[in-house]
Protein backbone atom coordinates (compact mmCIF):
# COMPACT_ATOMS: atom_id res chain seq x y z
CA UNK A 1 78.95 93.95 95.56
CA UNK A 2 81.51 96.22 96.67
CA UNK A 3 85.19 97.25 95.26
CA UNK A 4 88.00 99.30 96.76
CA UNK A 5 91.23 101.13 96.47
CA UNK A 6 93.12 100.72 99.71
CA UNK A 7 96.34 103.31 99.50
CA UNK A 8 97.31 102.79 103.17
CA UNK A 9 100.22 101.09 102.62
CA UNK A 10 101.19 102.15 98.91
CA UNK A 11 103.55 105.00 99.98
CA UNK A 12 104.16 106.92 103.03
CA UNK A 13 102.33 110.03 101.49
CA UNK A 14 98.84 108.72 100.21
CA UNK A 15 96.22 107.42 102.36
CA UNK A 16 92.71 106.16 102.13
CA UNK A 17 90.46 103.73 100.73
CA UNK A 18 87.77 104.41 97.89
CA UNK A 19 84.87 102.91 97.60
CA UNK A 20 81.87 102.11 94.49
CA UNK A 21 79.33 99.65 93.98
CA UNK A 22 79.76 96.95 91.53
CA UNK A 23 76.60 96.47 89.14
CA UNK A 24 77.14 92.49 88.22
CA UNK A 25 73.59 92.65 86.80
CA UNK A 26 73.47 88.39 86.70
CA UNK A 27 77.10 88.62 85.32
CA UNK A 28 79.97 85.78 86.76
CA UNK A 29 82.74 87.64 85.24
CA UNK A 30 84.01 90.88 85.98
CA UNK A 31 86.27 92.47 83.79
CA UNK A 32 88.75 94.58 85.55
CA UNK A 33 91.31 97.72 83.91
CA UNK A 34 93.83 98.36 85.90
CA UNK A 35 96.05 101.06 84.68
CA UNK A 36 99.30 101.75 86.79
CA UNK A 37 103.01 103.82 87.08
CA UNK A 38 105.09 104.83 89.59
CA UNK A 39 102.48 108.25 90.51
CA UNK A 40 99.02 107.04 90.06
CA UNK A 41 96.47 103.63 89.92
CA UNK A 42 93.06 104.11 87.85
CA UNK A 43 90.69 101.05 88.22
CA UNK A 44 87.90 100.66 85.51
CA UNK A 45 85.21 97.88 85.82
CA UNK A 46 81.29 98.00 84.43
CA UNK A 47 82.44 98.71 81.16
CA UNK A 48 84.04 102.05 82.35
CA UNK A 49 81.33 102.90 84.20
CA UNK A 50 82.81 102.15 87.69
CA UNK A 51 86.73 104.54 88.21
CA UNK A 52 88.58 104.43 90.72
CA UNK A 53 91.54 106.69 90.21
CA UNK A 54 93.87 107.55 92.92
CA UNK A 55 97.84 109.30 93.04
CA UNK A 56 100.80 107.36 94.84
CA UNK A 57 104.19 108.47 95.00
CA UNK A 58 106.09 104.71 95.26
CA UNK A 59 109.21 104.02 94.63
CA UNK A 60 111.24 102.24 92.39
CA UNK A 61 111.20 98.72 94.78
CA UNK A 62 107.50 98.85 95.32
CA UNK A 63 106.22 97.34 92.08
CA UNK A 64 103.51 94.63 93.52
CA UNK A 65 99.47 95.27 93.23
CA UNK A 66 96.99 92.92 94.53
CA UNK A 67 93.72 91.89 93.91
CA UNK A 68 91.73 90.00 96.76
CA UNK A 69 88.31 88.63 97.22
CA UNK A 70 86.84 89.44 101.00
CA UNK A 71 84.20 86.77 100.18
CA UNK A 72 83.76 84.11 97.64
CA UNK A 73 86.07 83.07 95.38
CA UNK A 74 88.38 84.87 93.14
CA UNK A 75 89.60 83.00 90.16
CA UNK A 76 91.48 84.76 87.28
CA UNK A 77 90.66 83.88 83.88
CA UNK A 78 93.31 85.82 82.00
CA UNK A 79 95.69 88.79 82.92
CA UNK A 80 97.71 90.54 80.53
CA UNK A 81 100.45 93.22 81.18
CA UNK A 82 102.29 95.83 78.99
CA UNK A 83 105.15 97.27 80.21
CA UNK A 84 106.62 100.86 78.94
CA UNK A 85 109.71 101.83 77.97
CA UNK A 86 111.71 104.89 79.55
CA UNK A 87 112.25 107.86 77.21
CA UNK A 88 116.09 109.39 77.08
């Protein structure tokens, strides 16, 4: 199995997709660490053993990320979010 980072419509700076294998090894779940602000996007699956860590320069009204299956199904099992405060 395959994951990517697709940038290409992120920003009007940053372009490009990444690319890594994903080692299931006879797993159904995949966890997935997504870590994101308003200059970069790291992805972390395998345990940390897959990264995927990429800058983006969006602004403050792009604030949506999605996660899509190109085959199969895609069912999320639990999501959880922290937001951060501003400093000043």
């Amino acid at each position: 199995s395959m994951m990517w980072v697709d940038r290409n419509n992120a920003d009007g700076w940053c372009h490009g997709i990444s690319r890594s294998a994903i080692r299931f090894q006879d797993k159904t779940k995949l966890q997935v660490h997504l870590f994101v602000d308003q200059s970069s996007l790291e992805v972390f699956t395998d345990s940390y053993q897959t990264a995927h860590s990429c800058n983006l320069f969006a602004g403050n009204e792009q604030d949506a990320n999605y996660i899509v299956a190109s085959s199969g199904r895609l069912r999320i099992q639990s999501l959880t979010t922290w937001g951060l405060r501003e400093s000043g």
